[in-house]
Protein backbone atom coordinates (compact mmCIF):
# COMPACT_ATOMS: atom_id res chain seq x y z
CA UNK A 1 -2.75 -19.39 8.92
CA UNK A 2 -1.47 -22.74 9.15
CA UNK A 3 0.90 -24.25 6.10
CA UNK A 4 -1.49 -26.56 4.35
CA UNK A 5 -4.19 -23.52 4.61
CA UNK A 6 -2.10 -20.74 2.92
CA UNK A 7 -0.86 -23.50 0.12
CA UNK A 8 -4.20 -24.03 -0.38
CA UNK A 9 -5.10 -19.88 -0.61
CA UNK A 10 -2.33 -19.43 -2.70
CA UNK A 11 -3.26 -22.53 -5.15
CA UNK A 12 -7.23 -20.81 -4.77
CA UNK A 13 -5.53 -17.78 -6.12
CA UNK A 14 -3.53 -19.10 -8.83
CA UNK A 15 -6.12 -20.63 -10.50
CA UNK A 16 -8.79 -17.53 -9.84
CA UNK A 17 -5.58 -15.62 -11.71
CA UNK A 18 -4.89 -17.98 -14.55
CA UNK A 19 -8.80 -17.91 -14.94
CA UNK A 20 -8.91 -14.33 -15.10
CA UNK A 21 -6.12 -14.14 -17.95
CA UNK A 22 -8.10 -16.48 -19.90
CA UNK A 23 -11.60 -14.37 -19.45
CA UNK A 24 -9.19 -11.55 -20.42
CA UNK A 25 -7.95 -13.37 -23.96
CA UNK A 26 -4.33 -13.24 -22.55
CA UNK A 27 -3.68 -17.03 -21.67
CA UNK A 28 -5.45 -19.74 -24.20
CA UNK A 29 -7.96 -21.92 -22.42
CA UNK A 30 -6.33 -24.86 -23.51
CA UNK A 31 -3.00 -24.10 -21.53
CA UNK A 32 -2.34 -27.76 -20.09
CA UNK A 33 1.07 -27.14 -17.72
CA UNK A 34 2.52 -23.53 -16.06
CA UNK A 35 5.62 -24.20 -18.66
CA UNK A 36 3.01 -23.54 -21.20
CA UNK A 37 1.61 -20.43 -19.06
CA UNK A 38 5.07 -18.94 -19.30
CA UNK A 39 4.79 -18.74 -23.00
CA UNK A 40 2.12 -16.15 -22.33
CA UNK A 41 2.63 -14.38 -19.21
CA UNK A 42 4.92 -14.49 -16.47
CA UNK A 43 3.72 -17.50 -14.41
CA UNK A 44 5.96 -16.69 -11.46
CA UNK A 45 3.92 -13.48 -10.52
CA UNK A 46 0.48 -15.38 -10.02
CA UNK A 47 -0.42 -15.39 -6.58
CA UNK A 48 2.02 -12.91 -5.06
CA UNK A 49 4.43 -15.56 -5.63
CA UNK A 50 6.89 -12.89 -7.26
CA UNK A 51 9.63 -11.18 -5.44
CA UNK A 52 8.05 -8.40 -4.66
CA UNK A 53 4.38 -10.20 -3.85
CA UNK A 54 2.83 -10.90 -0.33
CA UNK A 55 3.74 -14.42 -0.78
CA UNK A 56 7.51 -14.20 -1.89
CA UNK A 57 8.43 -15.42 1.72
CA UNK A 58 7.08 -18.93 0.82
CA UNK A 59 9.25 -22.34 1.95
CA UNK A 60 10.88 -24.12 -1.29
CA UNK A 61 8.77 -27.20 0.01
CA UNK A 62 5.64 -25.02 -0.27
CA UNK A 63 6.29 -23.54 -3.62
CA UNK A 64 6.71 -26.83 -4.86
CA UNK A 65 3.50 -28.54 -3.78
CA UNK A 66 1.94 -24.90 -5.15
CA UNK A 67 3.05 -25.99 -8.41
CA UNK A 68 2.46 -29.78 -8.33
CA UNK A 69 -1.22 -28.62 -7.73
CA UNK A 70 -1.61 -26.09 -10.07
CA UNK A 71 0.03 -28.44 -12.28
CA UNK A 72 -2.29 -30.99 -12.25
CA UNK A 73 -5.08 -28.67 -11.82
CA UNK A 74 -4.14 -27.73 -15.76
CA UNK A 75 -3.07 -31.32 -16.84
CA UNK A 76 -6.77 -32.36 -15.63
CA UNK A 77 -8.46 -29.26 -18.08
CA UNK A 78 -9.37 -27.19 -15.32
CA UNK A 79 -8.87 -24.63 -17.62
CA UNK A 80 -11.33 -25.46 -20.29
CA UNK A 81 -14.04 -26.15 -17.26
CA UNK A 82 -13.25 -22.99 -15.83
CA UNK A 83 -13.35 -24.68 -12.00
CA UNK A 84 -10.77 -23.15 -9.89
C-alpha cells in the first residue's frame, strides 16, 4: 500500500473508532479537536497508532498529516454528523 493510501486507511479508521466510542457513550459527540478526545480516552491508541498497534511503524510526516485530518475532520462536526 502506497503512503497516501495507508494515511488515508488509517484516517478511515480513526474516525470509524472515534465513531464507535461515541455510539458506545464513551467520547461526547460534540468532541471538536483529538486534545479534547484525550480528555476521554487515550487518543494515541486509535488506529493501531499505539506502540504496540499494527501501525506504530508510521513516518513522523505521516502521523502528522493523520492528525491534521482527523483534526479537521472534528473541527468541521464530523462528529455530530456521524460521517467518517
Amino acid at each position: 500500500m502506497g503512503t497516501q493510501a495507508r494515511i488515508e486507511d488509517i484516517v478511515r479508521r480513526y474516525k470509524a473508532e472515534v465513531l464507535a466510542d461515541i455510539e458506545d457513550g464513551i467520547v461526547p459527540p460534540d468532541v471538536a479537536t483529538i486534545e479534547e478526545l484525550h480528555d476521554y480516552v487515550d487518543a494515541n491508541t486509535y488506529a493501531g497508532l499505539c506502540d504496540d498497534g499494527e501501525n506504530a511503524d508510521i513516518a513522523p510526516d505521516d502521523l502528522i498529516a493523520v492528525q491534521d485530518r482527523v483534526e479537521a475532520w472534528l473541527a468541521a462536526g464530523g462528529t455530530t454528523t456521524r460521517t467518517a
